[in-house]
PDB file of N, CA and C in Angstrom:
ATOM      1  N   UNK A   1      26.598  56.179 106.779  1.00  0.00           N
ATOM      2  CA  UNK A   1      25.551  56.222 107.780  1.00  0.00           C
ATOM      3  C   UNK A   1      26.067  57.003 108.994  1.00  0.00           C
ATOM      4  N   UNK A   2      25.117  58.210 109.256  1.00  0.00           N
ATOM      5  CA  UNK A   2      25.722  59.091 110.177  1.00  0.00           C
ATOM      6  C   UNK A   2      25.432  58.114 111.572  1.00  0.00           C
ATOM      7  N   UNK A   3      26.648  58.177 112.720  1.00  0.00           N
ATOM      8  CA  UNK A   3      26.758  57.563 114.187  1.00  0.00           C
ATOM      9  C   UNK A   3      26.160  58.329 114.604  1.00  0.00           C
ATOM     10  N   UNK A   4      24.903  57.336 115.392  1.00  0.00           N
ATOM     11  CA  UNK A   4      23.864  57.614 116.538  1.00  0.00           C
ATOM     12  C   UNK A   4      23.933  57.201 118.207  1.00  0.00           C
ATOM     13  N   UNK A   5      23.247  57.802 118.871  1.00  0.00           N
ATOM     14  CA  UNK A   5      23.449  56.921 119.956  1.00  0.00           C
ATOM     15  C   UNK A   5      22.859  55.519 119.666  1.00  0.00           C
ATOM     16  N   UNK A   6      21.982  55.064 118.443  1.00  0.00           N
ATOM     17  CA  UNK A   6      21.737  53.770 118.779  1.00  0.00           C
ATOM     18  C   UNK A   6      22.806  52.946 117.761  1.00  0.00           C
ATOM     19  N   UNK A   7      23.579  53.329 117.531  1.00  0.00           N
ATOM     20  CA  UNK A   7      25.074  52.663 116.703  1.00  0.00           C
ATOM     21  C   UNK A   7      26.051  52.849 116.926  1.00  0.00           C
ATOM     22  N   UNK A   8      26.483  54.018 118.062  1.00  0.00           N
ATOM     23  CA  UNK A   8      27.582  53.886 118.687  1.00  0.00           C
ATOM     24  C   UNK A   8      27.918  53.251 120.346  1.00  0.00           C
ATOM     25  N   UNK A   9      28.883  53.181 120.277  1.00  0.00           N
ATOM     26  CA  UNK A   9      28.925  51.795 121.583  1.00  0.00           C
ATOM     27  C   UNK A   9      28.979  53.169 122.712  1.00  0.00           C
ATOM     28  N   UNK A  10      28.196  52.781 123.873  1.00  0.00           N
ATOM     29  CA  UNK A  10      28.869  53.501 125.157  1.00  0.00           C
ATOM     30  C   UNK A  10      29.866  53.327 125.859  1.00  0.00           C
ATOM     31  N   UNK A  11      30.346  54.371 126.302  1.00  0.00           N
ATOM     32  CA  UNK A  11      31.872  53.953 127.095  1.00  0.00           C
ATOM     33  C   UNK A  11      31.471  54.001 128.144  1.00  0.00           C
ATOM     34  N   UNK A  12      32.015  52.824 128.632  1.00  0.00           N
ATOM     35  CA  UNK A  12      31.678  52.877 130.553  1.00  0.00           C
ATOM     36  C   UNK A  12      32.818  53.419 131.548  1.00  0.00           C
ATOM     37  N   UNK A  13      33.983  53.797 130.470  1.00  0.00           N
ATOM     38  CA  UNK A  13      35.081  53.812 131.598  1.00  0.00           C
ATOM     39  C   UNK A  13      34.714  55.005 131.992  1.00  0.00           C
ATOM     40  N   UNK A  14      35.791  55.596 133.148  1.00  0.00           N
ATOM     41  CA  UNK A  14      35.935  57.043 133.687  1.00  0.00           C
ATOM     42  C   UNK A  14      37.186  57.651 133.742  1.00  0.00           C
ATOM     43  N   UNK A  15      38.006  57.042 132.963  1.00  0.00           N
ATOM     44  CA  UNK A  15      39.389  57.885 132.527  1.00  0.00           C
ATOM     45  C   UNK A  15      40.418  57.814 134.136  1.00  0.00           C
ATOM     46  N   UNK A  16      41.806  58.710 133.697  1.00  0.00           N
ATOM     47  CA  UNK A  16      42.536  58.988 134.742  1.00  0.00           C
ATOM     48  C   UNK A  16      41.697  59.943 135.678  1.00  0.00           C
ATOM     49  N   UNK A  17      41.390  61.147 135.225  1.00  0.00           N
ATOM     50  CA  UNK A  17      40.771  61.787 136.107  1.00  0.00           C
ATOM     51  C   UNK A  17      39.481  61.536 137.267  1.00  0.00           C
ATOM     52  N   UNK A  18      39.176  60.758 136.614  1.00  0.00           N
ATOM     53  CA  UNK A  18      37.780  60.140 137.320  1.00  0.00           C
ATOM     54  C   UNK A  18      38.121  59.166 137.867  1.00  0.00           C
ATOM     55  N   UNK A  19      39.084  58.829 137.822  1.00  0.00           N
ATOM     56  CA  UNK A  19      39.869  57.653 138.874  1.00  0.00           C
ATOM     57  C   UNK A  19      40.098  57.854 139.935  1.00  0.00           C
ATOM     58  N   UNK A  20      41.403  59.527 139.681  1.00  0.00           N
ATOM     59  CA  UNK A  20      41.813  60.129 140.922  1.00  0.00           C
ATOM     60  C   UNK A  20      40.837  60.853 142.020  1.00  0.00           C
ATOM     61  N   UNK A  21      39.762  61.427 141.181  1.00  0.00           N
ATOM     62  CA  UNK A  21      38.305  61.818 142.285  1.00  0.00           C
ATOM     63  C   UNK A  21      37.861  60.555 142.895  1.00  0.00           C
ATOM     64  N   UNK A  22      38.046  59.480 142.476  1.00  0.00           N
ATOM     65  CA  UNK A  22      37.142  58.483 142.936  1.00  0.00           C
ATOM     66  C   UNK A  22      38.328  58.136 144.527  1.00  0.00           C
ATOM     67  N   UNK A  23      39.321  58.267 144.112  1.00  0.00           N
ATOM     68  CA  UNK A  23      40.206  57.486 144.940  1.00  0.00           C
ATOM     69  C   UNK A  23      40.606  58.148 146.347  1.00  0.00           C
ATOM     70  N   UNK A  24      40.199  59.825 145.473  1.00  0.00           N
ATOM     71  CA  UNK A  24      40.501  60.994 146.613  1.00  0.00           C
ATOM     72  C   UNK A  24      39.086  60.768 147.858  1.00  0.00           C
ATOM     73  N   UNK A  25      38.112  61.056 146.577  1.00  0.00           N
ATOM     74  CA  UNK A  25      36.678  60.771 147.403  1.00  0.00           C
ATOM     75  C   UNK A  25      36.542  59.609 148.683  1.00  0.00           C
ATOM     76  N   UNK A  26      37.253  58.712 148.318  1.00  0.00           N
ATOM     77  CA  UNK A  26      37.353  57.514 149.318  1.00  0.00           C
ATOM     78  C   UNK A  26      38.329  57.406 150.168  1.00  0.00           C
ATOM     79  N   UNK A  27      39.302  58.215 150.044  1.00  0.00           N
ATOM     80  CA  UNK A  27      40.326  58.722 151.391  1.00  0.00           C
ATOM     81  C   UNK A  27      40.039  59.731 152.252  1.00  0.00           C
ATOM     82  N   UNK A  28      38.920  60.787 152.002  1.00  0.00           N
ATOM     83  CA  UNK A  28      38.885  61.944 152.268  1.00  0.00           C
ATOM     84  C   UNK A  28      38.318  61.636 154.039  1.00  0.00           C
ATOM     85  N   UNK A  29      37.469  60.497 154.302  1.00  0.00           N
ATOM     86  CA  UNK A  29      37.193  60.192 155.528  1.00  0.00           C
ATOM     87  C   UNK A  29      38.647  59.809 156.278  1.00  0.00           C
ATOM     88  N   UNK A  30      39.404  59.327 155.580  1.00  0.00           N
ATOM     89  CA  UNK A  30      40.642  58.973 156.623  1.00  0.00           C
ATOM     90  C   UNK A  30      41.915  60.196 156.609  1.00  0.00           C
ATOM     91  N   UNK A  31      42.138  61.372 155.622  1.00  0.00           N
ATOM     92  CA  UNK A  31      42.506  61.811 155.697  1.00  0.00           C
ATOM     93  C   UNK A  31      42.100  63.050 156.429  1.00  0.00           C
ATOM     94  N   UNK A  32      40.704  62.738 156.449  1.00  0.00           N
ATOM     95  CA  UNK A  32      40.170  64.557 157.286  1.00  0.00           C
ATOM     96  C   UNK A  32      40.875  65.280 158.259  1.00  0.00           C
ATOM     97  N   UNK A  33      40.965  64.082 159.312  1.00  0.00           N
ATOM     98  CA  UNK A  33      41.583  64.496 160.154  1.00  0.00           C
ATOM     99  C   UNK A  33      43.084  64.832 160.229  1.00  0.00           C
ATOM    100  N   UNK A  34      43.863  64.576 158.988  1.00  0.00           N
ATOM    101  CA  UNK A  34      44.968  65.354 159.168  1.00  0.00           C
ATOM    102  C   UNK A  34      45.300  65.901 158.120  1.00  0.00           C
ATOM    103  N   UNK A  35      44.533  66.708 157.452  1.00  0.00           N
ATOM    104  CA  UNK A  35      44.385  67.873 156.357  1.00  0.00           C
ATOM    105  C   UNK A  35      45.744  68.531 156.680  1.00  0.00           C
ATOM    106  N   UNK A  36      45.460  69.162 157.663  1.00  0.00           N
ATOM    107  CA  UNK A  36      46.795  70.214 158.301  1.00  0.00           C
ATOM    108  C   UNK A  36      48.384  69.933 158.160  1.00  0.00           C
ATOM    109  N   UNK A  37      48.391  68.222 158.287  1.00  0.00           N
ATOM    110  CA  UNK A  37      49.781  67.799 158.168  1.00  0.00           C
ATOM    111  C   UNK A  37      50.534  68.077 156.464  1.00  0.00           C
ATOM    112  N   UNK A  38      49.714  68.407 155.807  1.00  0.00           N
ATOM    113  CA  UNK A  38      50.730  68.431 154.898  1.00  0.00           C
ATOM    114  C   UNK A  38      51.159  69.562 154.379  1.00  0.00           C
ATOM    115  N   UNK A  39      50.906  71.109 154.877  1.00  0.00           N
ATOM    116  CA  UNK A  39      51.523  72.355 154.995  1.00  0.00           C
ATOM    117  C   UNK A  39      52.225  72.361 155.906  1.00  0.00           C
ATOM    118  N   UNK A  40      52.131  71.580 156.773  1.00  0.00           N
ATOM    119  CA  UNK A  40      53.403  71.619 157.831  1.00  0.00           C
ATOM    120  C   UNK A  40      54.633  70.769 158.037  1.00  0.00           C
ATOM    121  N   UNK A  41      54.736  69.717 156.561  1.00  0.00           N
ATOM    122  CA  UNK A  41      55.265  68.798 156.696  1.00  0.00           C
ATOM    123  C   UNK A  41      56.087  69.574 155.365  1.00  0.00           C
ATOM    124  N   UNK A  42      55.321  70.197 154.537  1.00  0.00           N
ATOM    125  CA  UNK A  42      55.820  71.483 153.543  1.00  0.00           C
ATOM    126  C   UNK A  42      56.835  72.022 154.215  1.00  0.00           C
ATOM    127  N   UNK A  43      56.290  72.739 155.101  1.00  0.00           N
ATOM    128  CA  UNK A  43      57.076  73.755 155.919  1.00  0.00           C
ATOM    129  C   UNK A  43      58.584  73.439 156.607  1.00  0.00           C
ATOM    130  N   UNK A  44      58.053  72.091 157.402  1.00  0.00           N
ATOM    131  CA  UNK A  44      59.166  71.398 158.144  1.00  0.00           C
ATOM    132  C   UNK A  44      60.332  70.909 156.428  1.00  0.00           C
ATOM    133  N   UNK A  45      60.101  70.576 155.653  1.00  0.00           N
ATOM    134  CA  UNK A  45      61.088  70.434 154.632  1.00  0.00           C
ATOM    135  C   UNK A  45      61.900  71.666 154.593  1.00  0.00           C
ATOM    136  N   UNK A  46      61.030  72.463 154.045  1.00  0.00           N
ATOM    137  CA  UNK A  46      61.664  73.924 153.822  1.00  0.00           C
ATOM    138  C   UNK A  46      62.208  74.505 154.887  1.00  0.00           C
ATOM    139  N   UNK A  47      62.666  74.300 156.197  1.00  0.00           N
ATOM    140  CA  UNK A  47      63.133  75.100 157.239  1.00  0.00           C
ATOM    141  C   UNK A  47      64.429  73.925 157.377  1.00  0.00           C
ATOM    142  N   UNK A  48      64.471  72.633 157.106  1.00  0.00           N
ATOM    143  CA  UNK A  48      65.388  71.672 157.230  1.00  0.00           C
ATOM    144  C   UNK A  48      66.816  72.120 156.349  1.00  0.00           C
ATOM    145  N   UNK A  49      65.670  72.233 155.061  1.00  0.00           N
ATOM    146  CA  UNK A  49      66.842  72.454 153.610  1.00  0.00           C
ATOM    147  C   UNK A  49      67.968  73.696 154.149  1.00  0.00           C
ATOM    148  N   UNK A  50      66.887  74.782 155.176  1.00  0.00           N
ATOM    149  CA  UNK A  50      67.418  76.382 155.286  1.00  0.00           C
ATOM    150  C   UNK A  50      68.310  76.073 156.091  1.00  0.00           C
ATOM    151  N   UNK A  51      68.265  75.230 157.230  1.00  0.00           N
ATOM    152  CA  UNK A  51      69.442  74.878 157.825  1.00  0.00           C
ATOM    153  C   UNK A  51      70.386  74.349 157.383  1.00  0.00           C
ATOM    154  N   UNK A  52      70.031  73.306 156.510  1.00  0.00           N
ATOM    155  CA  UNK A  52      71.049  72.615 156.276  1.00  0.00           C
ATOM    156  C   UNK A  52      71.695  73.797 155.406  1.00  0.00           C
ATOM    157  N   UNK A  53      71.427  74.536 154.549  1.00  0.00           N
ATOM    158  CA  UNK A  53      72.713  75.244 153.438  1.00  0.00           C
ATOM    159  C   UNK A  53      72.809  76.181 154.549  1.00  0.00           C
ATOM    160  N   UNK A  54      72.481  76.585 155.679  1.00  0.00           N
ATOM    161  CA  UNK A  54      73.028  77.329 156.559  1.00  0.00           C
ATOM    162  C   UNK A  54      74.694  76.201 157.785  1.00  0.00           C
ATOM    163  N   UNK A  55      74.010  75.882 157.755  1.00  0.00           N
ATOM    164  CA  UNK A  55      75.198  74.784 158.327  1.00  0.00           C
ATOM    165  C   UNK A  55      76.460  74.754 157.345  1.00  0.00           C
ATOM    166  N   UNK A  56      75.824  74.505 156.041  1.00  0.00           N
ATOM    167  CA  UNK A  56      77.052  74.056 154.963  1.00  0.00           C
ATOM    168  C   UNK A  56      77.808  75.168 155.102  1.00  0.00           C
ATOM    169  N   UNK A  57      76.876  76.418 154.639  1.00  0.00           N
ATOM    170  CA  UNK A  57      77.653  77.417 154.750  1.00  0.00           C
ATOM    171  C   UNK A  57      78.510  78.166 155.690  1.00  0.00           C
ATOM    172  N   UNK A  58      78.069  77.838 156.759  1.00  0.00           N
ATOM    173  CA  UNK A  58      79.010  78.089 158.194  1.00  0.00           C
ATOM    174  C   UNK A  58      80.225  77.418 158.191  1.00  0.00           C
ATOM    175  N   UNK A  59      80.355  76.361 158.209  1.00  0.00           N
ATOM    176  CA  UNK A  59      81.009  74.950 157.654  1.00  0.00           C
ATOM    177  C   UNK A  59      82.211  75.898 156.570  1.00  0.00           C
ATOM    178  N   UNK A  60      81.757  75.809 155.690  1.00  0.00           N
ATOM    179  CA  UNK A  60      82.922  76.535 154.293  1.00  0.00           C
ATOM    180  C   UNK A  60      83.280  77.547 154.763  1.00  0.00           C
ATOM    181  N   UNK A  61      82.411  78.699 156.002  1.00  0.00           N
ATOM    182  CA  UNK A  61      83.435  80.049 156.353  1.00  0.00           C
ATOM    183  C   UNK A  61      84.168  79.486 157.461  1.00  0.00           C
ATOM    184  N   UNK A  62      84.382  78.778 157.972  1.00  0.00           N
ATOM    185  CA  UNK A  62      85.021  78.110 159.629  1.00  0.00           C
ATOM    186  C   UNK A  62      85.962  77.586 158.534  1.00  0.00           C
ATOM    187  N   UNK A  63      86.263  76.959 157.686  1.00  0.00           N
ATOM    188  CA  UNK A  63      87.302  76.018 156.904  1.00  0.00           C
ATOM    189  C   UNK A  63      88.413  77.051 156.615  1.00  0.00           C
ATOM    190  N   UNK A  64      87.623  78.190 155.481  1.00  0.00           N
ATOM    191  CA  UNK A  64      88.224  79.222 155.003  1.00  0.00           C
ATOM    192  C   UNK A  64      89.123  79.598 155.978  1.00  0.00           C
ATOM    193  N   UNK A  65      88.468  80.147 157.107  1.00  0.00           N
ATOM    194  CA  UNK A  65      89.361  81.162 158.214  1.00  0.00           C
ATOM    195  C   UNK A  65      90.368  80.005 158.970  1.00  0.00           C
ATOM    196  N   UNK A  66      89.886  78.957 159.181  1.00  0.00           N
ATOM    197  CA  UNK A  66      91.226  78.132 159.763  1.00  0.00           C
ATOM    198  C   UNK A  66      92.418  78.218 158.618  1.00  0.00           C
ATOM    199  N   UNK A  67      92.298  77.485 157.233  1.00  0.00           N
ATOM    200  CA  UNK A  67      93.036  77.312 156.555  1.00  0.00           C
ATOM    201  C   UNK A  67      94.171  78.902 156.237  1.00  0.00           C
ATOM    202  N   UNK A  68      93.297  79.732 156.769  1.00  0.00           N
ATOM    203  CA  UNK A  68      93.586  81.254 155.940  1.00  0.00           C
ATOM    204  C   UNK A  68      94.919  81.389 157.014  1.00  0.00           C
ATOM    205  N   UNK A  69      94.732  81.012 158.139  1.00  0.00           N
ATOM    206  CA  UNK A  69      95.862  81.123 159.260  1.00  0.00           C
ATOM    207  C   UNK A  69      96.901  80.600 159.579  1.00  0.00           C
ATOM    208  N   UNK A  70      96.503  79.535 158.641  1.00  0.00           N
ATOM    209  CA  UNK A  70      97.864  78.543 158.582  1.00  0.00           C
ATOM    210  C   UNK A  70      99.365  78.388 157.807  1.00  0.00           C
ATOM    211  N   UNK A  71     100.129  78.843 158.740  1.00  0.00           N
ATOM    212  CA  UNK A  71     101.477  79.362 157.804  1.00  0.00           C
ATOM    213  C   UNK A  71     101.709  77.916 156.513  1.00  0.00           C
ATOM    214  N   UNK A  72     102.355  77.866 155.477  1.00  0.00           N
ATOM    215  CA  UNK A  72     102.934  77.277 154.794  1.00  0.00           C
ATOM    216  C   UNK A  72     104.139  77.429 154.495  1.00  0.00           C
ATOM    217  N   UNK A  73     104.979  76.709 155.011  1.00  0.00           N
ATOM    218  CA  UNK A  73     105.927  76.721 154.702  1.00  0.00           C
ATOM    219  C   UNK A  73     106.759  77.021 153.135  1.00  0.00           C
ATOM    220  N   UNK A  74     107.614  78.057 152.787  1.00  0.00           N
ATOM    221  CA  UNK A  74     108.042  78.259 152.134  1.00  0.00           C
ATOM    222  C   UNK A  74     109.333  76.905 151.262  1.00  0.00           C
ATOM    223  N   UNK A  75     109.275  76.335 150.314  1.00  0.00           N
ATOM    224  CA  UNK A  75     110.400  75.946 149.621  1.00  0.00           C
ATOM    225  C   UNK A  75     111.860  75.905 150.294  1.00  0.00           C
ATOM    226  N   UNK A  76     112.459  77.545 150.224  1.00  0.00           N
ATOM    227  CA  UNK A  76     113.921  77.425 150.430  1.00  0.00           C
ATOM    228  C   UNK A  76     113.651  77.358 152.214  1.00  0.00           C
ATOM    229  N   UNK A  77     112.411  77.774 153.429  1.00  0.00           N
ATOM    230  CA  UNK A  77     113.041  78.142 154.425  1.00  0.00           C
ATOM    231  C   UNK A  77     113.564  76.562 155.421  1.00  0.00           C
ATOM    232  N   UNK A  78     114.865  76.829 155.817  1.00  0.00           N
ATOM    233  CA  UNK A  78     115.668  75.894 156.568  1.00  0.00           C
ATOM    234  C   UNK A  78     115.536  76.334 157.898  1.00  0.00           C
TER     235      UNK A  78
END
């Protein structure tokens, strides 16, 4: 017996996706107002990270050049 709409059951759910619209839809009044913060909170990451491997890296050439200057003593010298 071919399935009809009057023999097959309806689904009432609305899946993951229709969850996340629903959930977005109902934040969108409290988030309106700060749409903007999260390209700039993007941004502020990405300029943090740039410092920081800029720091590191300053850091490892300041080490280098101290260490590079520093006599070591030789074995035999008395």
């Amino acid at each position: 017996m071919p399935r009809t709409a009057a023999t097959k059951p309806i689904s009432t759910g609305i899946g993951w996706a229709g969850a996340l619209v629903a959930v977005a839809a109902g934040l969108y009044p409290a988030m309106h107002g700060v749409y903007w913060a999260i390209p700039l909170t993007i941004a502020a990451v990405g300029g943090a990270i740039g410092i920081w491997r800029a720091v590191v890296l300053l850091g490892m050439v300041m080490n280098h050049l101290h260490w590079r200057d520093i006599e070591v003593p030789a074995a035999d010298d008395d």
